[in-house]
Protein backbone atom coordinates (compact mmCIF):
# COMPACT_ATOMS: atom_id res chain seq x y z
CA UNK A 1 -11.93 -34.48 34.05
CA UNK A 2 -12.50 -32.09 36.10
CA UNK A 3 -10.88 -29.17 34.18
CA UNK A 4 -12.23 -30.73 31.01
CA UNK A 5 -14.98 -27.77 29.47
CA UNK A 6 -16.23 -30.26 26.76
CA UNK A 7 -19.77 -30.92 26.86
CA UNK A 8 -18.85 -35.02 26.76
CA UNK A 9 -18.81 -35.26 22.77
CA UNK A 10 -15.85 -33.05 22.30
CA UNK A 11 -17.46 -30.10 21.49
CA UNK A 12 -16.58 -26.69 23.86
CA UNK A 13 -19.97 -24.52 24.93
CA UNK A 14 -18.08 -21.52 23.11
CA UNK A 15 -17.56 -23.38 20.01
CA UNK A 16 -21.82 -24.55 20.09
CA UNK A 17 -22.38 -20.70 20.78
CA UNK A 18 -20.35 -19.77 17.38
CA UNK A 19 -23.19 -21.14 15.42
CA UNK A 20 -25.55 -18.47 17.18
CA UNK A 21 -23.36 -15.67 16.87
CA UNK A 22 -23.43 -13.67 13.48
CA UNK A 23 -19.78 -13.59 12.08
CA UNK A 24 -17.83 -10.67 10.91
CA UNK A 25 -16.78 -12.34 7.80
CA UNK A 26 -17.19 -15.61 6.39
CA UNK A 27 -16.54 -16.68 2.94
CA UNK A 28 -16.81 -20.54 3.20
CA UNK A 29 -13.13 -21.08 3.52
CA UNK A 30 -12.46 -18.61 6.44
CA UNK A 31 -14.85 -17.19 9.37
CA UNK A 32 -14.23 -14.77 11.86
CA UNK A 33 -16.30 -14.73 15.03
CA UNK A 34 -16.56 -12.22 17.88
CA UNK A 35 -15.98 -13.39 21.38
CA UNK A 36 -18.62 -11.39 22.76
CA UNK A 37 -18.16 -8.98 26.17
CA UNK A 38 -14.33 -9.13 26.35
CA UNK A 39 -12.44 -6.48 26.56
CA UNK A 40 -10.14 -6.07 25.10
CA UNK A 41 -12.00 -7.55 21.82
CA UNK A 42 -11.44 -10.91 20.59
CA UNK A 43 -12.39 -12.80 17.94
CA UNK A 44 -11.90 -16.33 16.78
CA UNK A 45 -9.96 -16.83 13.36
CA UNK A 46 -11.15 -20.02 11.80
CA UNK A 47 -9.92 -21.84 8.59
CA UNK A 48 -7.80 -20.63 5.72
CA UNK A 49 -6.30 -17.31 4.95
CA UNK A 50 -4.82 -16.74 1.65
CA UNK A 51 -4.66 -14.00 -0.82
CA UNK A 52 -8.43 -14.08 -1.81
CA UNK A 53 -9.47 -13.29 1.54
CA UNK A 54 -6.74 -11.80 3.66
CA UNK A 55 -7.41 -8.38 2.76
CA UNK A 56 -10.89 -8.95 4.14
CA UNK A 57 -9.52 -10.37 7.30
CA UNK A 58 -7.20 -7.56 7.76
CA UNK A 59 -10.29 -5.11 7.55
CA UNK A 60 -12.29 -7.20 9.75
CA UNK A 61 -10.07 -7.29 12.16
CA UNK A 62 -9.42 -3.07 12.09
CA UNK A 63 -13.53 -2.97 12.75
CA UNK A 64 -13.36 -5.62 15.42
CA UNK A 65 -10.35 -3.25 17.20
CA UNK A 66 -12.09 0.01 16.58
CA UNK A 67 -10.92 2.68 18.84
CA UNK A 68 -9.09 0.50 21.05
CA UNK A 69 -5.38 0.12 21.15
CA UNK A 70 -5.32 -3.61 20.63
CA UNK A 71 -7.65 -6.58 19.25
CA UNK A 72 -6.96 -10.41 20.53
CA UNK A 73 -6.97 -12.91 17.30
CA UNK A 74 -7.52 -16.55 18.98
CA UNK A 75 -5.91 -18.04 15.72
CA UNK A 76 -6.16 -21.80 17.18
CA UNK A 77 -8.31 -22.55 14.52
CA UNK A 78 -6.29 -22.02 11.44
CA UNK A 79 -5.77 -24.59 9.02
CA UNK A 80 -4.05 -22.65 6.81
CA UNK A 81 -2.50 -19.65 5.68
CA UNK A 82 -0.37 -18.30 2.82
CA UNK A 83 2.11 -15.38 3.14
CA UNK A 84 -0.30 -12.71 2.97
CA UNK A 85 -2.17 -14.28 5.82
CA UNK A 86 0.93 -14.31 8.15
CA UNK A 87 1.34 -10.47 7.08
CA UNK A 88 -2.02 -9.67 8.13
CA UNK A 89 -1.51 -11.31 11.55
CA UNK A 90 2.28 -10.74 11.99
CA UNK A 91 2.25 -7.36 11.20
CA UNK A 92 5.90 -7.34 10.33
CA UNK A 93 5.90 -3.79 8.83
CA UNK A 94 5.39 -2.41 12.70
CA UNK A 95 7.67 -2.02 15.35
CA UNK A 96 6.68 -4.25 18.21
CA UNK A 97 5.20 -1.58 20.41
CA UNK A 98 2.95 -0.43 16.99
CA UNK A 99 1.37 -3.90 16.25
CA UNK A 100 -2.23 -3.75 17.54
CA UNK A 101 -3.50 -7.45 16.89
CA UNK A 102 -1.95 -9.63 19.41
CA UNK A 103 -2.30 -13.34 18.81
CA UNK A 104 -3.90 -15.84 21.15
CA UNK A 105 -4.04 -20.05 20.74
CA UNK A 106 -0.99 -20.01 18.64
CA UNK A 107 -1.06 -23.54 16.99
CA UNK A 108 2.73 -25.20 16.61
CA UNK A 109 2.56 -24.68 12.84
CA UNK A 110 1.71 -21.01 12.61
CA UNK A 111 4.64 -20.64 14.87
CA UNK A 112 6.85 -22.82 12.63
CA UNK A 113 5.98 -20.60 10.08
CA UNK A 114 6.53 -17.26 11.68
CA UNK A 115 9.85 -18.56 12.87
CA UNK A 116 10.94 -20.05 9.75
CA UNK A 117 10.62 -16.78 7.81
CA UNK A 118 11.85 -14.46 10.96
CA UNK A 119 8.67 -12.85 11.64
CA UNK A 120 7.65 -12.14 15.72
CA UNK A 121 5.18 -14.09 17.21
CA UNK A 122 4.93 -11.93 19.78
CA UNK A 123 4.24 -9.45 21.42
CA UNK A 124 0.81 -11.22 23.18
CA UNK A 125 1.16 -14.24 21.04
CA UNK A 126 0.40 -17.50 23.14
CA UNK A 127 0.22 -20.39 22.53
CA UNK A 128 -2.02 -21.48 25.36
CA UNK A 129 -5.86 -22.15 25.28
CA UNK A 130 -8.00 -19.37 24.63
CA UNK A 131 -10.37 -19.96 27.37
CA UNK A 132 -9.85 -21.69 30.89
C-alpha cells in the first residue's frame, strides 16, 4: 500500500481538489479541469463528449494551450465519446508533428476506438496514470 495515493475511501487528493478548482467548461455531462502549476498545461477531461459539446471542448482546450506548443488532456475519465469527440482529441486532420494536444491516462476503450477507425493515439498518448 505503500504506493497507493488514495486517501483510504478510494478517493485520490487530486480528484477531492477538483471540487475546489473552478472548471474551464462544464455542462453537466462533460467537465474540464485544470491541473494547476504544470507545465506543460494539463487538464483533466471528465465524462461524455459528443456533438453538443465537443466544439466547446475543442475551444477549451485551445485556451488551456495558449501560446504553448502543446496541452496534456488526462482523458482517463471519459465515459464516453462520439466521433466528433475522438476528432477533437485525435486530431486526425494534422500530421503527427502538428497535433498539439497530446493525450495522457488513455483508458482501453478510447484506444479501441481510435484503433478501430485508424486514427493515432499517439504521439504522447499513454495509457499510464496521470499522476505517480
Amino acid at each position: 500500500m505503500s504506493g497507493d495515493k488514495s486517501l483510504g475511501d478510494g478517493h485520490r487528493p487530486e480528484r477531492i481538489a477538483d471540487a475546489f478548482t473552478r472548471p474551464l467548461y462544464d455542462d453537466g455531462r462533460l467537465r474540464v479541469v485544470p491541473v494547476n502549476g504544470m507545465s506543460p498545461p494539463r487538464v483533466r477531461v471528465i465524462g461524455e463528449i459528443d456533438i453538443t459539446n465537443s466544439v466547446a471542448l475543442a475551444k477549451v482546450l485551445r485556451q488551456a494551450r495558449g501560446d504553448r506548443a502543446v496541452v496534456i488532456a488526462d482523458v482517463s475519465e471519459i465515459s464516453f465519446s462520439d466521433v466528433s469527440g475522438l476528432r477533437v482529441l485525435a486530431l486526425p486532420a494534422l500530421p503527427p508533428s502538428r497535433r498539439w494536444i497530446r493525450l495522457a491516462a488513455v483508458p482501453p476503450h478510447l484506444v479501441r476506438l481510435l484503433h478501430m477507425i485508424g486514427w493515432p493515439t499517439d504521439p504522447g498518448a499513454s495509457p499510464a496514470p496521470p499522476y505517480g
